[in-house]
N, C-alpha and C. Protein backbone atom coordinates (compact mmCIF):
# COMPACT_ATOMS: atom_id res chain seq x y z
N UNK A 1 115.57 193.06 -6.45
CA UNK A 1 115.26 191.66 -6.30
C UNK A 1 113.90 191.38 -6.96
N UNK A 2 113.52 190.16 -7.69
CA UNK A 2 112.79 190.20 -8.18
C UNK A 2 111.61 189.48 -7.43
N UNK A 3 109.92 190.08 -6.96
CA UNK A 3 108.98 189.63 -6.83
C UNK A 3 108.14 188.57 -7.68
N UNK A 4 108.10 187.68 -7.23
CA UNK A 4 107.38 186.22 -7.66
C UNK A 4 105.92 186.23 -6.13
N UNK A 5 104.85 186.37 -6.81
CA UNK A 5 103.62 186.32 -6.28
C UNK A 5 102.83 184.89 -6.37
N UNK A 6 102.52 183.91 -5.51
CA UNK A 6 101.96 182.91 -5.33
C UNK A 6 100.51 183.27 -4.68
N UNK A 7 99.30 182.14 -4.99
CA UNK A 7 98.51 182.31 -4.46
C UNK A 7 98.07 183.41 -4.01
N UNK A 8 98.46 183.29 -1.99
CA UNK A 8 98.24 184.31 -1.28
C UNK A 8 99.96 184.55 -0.56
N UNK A 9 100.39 184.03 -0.80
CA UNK A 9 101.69 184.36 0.08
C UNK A 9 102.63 184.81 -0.96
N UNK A 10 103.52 185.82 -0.83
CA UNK A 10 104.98 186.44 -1.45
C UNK A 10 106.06 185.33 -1.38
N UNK A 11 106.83 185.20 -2.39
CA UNK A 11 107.79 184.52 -2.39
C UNK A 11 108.64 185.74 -2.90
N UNK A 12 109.70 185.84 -2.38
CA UNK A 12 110.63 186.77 -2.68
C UNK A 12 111.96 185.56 -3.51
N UNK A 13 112.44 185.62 -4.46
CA UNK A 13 113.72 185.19 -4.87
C UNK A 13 113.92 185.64 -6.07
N UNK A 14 115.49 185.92 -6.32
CA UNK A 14 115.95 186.25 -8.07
C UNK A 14 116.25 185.11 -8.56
N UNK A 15 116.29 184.14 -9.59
CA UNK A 15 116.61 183.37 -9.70
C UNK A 15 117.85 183.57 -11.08
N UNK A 16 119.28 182.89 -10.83
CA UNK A 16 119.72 183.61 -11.21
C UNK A 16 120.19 182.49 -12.68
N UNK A 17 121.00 183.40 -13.74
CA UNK A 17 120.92 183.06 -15.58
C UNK A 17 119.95 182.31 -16.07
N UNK A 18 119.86 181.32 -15.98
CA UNK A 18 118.53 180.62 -17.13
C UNK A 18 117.65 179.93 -16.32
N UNK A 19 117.81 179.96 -15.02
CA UNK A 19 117.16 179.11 -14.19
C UNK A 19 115.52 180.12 -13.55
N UNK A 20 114.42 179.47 -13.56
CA UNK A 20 113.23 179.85 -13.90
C UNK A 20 112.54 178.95 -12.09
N UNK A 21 111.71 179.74 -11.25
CA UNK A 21 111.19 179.55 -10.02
C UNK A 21 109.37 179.11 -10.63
N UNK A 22 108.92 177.83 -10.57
CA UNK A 22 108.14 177.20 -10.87
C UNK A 22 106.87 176.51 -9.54
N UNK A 23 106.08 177.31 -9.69
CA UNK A 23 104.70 177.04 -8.84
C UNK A 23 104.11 175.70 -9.23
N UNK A 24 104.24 174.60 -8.67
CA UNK A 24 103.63 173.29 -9.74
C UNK A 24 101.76 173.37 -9.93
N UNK A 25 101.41 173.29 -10.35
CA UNK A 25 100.04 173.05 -10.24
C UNK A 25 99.58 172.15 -9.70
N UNK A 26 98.35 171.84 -8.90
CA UNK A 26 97.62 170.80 -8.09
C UNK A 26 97.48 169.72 -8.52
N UNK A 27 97.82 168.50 -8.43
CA UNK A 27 97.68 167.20 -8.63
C UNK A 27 95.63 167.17 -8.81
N UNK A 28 95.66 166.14 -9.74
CA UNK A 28 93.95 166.02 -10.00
C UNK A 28 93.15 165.40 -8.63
N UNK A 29 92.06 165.55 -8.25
CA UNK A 29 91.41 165.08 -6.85
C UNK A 29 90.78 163.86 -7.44
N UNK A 30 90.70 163.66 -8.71
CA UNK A 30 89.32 162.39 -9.32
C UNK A 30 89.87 162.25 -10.43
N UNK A 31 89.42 161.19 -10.97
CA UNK A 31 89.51 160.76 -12.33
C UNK A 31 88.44 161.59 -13.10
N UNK A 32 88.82 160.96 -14.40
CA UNK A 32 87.41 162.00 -15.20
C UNK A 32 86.05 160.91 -15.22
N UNK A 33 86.19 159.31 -14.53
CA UNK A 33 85.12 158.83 -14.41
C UNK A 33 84.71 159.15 -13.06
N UNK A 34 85.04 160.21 -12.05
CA UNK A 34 84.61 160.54 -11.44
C UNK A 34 85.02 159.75 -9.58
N UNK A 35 86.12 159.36 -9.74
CA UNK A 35 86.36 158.62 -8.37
C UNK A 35 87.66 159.01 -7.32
N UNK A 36 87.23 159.17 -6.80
CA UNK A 36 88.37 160.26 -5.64
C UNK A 36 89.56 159.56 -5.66
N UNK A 37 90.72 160.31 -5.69
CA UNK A 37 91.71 159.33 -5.47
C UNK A 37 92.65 159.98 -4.43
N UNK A 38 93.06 159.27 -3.32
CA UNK A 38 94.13 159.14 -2.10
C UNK A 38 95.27 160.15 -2.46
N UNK A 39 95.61 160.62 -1.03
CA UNK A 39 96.88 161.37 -1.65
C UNK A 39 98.35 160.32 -2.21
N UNK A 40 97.97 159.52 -1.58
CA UNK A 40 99.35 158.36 -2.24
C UNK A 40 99.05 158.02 -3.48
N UNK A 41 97.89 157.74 -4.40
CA UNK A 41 97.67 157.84 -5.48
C UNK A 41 97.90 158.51 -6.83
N UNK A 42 98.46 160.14 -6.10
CA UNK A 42 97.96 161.17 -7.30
C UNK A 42 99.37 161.15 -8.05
N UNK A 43 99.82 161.60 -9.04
CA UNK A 43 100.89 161.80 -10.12
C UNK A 43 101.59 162.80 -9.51
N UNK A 44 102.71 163.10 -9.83
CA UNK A 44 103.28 164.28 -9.22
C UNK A 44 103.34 165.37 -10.87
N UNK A 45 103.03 166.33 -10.06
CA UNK A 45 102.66 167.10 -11.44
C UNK A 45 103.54 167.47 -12.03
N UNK A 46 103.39 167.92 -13.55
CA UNK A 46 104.18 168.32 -14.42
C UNK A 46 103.99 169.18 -14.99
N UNK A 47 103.03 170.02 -14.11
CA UNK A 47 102.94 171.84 -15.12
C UNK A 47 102.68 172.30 -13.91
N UNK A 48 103.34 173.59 -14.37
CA UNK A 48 103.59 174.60 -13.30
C UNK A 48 103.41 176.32 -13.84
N UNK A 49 102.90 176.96 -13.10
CA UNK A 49 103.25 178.05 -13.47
C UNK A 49 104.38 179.23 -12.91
N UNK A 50 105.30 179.88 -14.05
CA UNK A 50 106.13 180.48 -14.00
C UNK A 50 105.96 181.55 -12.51
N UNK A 51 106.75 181.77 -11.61
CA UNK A 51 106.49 182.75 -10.68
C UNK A 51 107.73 183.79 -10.89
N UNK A 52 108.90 183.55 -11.33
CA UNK A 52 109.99 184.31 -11.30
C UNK A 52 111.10 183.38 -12.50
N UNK A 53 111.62 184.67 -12.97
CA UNK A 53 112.28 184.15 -14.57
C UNK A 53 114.20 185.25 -14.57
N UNK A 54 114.78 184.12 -14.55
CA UNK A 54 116.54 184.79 -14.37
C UNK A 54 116.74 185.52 -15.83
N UNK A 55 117.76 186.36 -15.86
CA UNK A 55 117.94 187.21 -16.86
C UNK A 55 118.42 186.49 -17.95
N UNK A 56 118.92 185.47 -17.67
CA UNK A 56 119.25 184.43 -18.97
C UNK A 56 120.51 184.21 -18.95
N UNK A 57 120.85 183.12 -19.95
CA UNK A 57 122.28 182.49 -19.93
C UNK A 57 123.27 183.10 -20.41
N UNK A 58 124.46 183.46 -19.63
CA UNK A 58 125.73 184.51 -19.74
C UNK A 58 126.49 183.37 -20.89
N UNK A 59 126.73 183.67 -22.05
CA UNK A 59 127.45 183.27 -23.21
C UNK A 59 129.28 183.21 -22.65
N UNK A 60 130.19 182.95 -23.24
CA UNK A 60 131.61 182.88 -23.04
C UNK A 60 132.11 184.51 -22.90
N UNK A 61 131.48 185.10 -24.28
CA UNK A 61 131.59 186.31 -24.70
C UNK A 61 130.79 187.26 -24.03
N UNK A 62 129.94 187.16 -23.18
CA UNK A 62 129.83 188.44 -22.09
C UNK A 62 128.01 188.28 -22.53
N UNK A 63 127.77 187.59 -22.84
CA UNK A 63 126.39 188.57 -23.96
C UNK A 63 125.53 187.57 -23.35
N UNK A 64 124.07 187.98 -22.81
CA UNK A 64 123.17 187.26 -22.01
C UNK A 64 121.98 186.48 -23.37
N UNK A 65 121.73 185.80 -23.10
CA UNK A 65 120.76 185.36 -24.54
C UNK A 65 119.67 185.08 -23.72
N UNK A 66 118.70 185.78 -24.41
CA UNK A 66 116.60 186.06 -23.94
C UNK A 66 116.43 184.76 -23.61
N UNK A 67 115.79 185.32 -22.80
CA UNK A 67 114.83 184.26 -22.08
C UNK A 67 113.66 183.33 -23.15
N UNK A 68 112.73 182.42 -23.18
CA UNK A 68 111.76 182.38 -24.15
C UNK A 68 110.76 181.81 -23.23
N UNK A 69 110.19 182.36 -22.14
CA UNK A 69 109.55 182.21 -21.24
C UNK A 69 109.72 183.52 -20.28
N UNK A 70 108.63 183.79 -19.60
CA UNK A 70 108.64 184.69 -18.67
C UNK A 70 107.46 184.42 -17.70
N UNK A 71 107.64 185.40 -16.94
CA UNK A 71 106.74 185.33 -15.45
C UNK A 71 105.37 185.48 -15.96
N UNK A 72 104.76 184.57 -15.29
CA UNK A 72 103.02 184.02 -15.48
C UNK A 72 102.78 182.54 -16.73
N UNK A 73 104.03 182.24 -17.24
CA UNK A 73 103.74 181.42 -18.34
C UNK A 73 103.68 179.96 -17.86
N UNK A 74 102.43 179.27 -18.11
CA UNK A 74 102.24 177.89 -17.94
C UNK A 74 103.43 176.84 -18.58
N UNK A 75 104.29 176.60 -17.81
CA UNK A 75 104.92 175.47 -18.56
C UNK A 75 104.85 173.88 -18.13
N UNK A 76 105.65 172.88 -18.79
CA UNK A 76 105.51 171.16 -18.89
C UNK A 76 107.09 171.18 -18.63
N UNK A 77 107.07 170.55 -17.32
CA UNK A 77 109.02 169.64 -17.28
C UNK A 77 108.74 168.83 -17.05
N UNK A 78 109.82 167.78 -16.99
CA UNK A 78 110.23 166.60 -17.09
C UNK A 78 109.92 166.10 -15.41
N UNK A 79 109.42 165.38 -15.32
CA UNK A 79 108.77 164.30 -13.84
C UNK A 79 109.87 164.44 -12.41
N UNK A 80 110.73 164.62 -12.61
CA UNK A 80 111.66 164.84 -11.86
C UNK A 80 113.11 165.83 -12.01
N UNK A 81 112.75 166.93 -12.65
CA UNK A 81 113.80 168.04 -13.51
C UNK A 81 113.30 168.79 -11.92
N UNK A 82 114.45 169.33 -11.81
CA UNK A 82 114.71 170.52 -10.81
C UNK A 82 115.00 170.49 -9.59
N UNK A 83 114.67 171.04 -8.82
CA UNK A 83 115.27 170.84 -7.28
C UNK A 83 113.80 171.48 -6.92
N UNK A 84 113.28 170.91 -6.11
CA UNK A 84 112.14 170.89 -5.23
C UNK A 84 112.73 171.60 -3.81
N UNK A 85 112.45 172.95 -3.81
CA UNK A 85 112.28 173.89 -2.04
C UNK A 85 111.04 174.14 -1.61
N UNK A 86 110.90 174.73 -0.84
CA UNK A 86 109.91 175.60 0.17
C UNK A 86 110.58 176.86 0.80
N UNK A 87 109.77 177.70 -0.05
CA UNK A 87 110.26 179.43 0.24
C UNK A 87 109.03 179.72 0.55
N UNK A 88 109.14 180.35 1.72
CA UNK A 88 108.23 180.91 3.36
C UNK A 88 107.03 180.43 3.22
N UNK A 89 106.88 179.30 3.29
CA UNK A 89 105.50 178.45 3.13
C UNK A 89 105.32 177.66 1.86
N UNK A 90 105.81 178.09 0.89
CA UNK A 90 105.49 177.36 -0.47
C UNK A 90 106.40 176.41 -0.96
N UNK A 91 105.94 175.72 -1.67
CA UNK A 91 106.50 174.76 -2.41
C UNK A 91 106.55 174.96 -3.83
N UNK A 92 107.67 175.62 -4.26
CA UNK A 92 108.35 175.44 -5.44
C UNK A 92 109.42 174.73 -6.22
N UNK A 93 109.72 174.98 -7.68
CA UNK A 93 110.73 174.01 -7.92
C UNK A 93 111.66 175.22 -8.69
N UNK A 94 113.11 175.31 -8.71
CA UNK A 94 113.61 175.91 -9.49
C UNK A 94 114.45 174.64 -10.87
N UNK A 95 114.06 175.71 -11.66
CA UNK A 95 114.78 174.37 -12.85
C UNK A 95 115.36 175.19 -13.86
N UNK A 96 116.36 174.70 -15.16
CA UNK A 96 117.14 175.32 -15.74
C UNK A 96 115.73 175.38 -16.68
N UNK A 97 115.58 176.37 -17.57
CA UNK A 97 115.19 176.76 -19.22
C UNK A 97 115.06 175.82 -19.62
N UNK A 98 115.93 174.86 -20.04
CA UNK A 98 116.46 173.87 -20.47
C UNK A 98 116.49 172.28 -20.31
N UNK A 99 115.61 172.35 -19.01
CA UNK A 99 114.75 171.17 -18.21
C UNK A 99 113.71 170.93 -18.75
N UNK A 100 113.02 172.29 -19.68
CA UNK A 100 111.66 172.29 -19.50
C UNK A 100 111.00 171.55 -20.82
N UNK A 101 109.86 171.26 -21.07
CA UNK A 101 109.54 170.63 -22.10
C UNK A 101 108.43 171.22 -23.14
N UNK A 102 107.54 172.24 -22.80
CA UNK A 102 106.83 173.20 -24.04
C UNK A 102 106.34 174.06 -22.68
N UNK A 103 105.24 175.24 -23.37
CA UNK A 103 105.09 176.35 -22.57
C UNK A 103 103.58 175.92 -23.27
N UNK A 104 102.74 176.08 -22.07
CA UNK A 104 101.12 175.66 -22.46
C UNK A 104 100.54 177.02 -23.32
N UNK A 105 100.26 176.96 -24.29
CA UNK A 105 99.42 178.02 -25.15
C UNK A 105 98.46 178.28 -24.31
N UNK A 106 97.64 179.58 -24.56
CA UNK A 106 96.43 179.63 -24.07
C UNK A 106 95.41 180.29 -25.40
């Protein structure tokens, strides 16, 4: 089974063919002119980092095709792509490969 490490707490899940287990990143606390903003205020985020990555998409013909993302990689989805859980305390999203929208360079 595959280990996906958050923060401080273990999330245990495999996630299974192309579908990828996504840590969102923290919504911003301030603007960049510097003014606090409410939790009803903030954006719901759209980058996340990778915690756990499925073996990839099973073809007609038997044959799994690579992943192009893997575990630890910063990625960008779409505002409402995936299904939003909570596995043993956390809040993650699982989403297809294919939801997603670029992988943040570093």
């Amino acid at each position: 089974m595959a280990t996906a490490t958050a923060t401080a707490a273990k999330v245990n899940v495999r996630p299974l063919d192309d579908r990828l287990v996504v840590k969102p990143l923290e919504a911003e606390d301030k603007t960049k002119s510097g003014i606090f903003l409410p939790e009803s205020a903030k954006e719901k985020p759209m980058m996340g980092k990778v915690l756990a990555a499925g073996p990839g998409k099973l073809s007609d013909k038997g044959v799994r095709a690579a992943m192009s993302v893997k575990k630890g990689d910063t990625v960008v989805y779409g505002k409402y792509s995936g299904t939003e859980v909570e596995l043993e305390g956390e809040k993650v999203i699982i989403v297809r490969e294919s939801e997603l929208l670029g992988v943040v360079e570093k």
